[in-house]
N, C-alpha and C. Protein backbone atom coordinates (compact mmCIF):
# COMPACT_ATOMS: atom_id res chain seq x y z
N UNK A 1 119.51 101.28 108.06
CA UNK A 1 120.72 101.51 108.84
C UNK A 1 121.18 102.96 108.62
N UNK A 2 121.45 102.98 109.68
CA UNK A 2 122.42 105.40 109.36
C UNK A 2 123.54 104.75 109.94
N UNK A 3 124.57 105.21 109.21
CA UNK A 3 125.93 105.24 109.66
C UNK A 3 126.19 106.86 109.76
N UNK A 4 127.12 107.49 110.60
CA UNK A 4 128.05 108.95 110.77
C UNK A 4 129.07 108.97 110.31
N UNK A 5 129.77 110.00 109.69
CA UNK A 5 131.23 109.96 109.84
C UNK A 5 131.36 111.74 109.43
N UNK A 6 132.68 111.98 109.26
CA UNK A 6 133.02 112.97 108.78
C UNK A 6 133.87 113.07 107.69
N UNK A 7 133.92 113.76 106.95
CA UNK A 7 134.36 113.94 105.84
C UNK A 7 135.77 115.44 105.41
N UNK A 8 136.56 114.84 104.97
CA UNK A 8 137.73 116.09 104.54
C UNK A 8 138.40 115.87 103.41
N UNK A 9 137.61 115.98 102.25
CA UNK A 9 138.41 115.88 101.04
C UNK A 9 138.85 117.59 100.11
N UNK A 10 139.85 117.75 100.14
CA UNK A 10 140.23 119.30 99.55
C UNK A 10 139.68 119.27 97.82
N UNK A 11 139.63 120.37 97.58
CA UNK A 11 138.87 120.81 96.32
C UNK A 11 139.72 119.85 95.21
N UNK A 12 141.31 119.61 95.19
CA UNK A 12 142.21 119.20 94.58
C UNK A 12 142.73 117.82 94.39
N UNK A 13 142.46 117.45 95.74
CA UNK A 13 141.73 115.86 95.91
C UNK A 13 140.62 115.36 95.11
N UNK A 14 139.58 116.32 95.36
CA UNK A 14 138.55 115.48 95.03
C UNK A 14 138.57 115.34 93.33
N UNK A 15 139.06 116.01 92.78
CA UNK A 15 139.02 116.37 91.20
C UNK A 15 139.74 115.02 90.92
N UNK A 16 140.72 114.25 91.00
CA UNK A 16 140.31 112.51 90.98
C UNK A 16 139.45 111.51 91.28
N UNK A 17 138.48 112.06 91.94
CA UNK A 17 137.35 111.10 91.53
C UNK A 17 136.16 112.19 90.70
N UNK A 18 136.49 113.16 90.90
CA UNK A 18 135.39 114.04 89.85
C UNK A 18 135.43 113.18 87.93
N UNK A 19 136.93 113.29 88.40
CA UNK A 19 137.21 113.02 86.74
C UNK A 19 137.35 111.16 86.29
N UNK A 20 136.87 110.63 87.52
CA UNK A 20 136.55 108.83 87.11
C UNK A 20 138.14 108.44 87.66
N UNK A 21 138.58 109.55 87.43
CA UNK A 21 140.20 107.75 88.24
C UNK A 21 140.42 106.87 89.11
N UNK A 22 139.11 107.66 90.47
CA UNK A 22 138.93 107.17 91.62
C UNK A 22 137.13 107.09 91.66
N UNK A 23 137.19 106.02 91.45
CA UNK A 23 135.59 105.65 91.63
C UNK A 23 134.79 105.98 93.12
N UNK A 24 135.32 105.61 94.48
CA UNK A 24 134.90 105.03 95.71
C UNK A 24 135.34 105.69 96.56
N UNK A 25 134.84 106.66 97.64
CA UNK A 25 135.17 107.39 98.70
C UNK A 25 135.15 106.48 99.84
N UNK A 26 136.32 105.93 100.80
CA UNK A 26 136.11 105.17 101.81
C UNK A 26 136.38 105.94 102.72
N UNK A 27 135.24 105.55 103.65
CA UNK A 27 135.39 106.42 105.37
C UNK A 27 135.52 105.82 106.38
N UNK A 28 135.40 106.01 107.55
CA UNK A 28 135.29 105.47 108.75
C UNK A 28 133.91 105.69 109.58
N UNK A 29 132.99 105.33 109.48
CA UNK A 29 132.04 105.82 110.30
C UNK A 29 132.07 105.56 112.01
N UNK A 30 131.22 106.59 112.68
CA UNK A 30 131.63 106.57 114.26
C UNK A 30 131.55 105.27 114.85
N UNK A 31 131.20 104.17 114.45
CA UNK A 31 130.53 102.59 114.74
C UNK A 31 132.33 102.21 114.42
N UNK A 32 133.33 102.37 113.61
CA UNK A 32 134.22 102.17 112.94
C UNK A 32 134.58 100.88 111.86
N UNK A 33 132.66 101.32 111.28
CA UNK A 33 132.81 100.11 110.02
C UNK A 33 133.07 101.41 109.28
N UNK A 34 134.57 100.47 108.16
CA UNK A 34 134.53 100.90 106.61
C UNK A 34 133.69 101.25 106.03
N UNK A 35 133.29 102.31 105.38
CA UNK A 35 132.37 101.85 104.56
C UNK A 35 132.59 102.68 103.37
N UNK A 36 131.94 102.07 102.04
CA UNK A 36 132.85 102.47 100.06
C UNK A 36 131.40 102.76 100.13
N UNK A 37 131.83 104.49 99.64
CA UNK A 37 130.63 105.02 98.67
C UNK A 37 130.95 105.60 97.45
N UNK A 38 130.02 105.52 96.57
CA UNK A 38 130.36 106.17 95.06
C UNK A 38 130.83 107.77 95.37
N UNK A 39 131.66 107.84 94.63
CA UNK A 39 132.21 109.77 94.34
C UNK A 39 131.17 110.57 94.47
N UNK A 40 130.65 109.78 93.15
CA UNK A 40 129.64 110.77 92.81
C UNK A 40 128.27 111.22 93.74
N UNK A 41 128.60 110.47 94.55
CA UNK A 41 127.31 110.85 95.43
C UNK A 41 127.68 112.02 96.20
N UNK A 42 128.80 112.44 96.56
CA UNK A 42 129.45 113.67 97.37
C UNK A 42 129.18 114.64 96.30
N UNK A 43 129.10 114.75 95.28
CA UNK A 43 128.97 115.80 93.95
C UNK A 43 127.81 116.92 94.57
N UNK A 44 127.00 117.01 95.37
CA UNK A 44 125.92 117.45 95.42
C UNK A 44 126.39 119.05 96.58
N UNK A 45 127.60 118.07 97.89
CA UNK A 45 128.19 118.98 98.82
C UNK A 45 129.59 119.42 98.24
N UNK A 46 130.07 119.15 96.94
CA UNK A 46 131.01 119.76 96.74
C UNK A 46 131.09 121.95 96.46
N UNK A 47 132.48 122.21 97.44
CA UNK A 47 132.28 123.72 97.23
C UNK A 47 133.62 123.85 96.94
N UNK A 48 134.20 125.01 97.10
CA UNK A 48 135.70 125.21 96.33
C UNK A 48 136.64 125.00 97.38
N UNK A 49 136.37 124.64 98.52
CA UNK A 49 137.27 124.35 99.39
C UNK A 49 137.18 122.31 99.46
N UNK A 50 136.09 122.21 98.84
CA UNK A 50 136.22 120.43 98.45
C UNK A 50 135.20 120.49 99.67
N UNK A 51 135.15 118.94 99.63
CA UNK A 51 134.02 117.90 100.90
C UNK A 51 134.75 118.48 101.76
N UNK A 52 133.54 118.77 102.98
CA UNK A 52 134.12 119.07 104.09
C UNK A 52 132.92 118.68 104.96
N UNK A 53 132.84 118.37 106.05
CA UNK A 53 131.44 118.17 107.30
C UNK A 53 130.78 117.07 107.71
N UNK A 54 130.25 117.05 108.13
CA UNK A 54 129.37 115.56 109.13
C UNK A 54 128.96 115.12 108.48
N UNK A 55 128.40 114.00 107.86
CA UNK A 55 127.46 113.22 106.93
C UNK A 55 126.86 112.26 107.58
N UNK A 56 125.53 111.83 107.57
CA UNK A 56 124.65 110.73 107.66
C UNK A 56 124.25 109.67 106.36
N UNK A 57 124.94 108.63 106.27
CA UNK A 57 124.44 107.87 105.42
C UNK A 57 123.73 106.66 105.81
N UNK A 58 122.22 106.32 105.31
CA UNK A 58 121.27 105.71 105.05
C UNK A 58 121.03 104.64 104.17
N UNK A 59 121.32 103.56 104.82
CA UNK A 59 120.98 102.25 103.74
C UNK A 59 120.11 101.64 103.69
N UNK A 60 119.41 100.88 103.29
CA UNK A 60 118.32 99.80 103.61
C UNK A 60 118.76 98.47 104.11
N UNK A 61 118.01 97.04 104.18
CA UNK A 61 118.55 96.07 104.97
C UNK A 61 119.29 95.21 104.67
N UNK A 62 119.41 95.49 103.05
CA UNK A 62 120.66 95.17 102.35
C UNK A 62 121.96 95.81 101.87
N UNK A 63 121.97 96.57 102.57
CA UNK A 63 123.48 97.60 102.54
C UNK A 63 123.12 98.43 101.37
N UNK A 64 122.09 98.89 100.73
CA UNK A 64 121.92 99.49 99.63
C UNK A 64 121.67 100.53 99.77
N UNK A 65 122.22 101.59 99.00
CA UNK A 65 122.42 103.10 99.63
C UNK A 65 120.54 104.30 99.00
N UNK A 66 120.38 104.52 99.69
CA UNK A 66 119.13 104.91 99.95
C UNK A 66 119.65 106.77 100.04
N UNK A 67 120.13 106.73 101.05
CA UNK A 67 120.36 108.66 100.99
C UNK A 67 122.10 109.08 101.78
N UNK A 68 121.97 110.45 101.37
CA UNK A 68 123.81 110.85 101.77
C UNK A 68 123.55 112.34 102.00
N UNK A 69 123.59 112.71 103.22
CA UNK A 69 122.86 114.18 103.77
C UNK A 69 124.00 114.78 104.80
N UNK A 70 124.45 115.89 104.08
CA UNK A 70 125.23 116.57 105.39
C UNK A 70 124.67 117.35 106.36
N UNK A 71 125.23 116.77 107.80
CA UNK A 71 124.24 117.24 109.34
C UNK A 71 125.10 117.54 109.87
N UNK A 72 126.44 118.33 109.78
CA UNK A 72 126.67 119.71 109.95
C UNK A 72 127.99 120.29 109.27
């Protein structure tokens, strides 16, 4: 499964789930299922202005998260 969405978390924001208080980033993808992903998986696109941009996330056929790639 690929879900879309976009993403806007500020540098100052995100430093609560950097630091564990907030485990779970919930979005809206363009389909407008919910969907809870770990923090830490955004760790990779974090810059000093925080998450920002398009994301594609990739599950397998059990909702199990497989990949998290920003496409634009």
């Amino acid at each position: 499964m690929e879900y879309y969405f976009n993403v806007y978390i500020a540098y100052s924001e995100y430093q609560h789930y950097y630091s564990g208080a907030a485990a779970n980033v919930v979005v809206t993808s363009d389909q407008g299922l919910r969907l809870q992903i770990p923090a830490s998986r955004f760790r990779p696109f974090l810059s000093q202005l925080g998450i920002r941009g398009r994301f594609k996330l990739v599950t397998d056929a059990n909702h199990k998260f497989q990949s998290l790639m920003r496409v634009a």
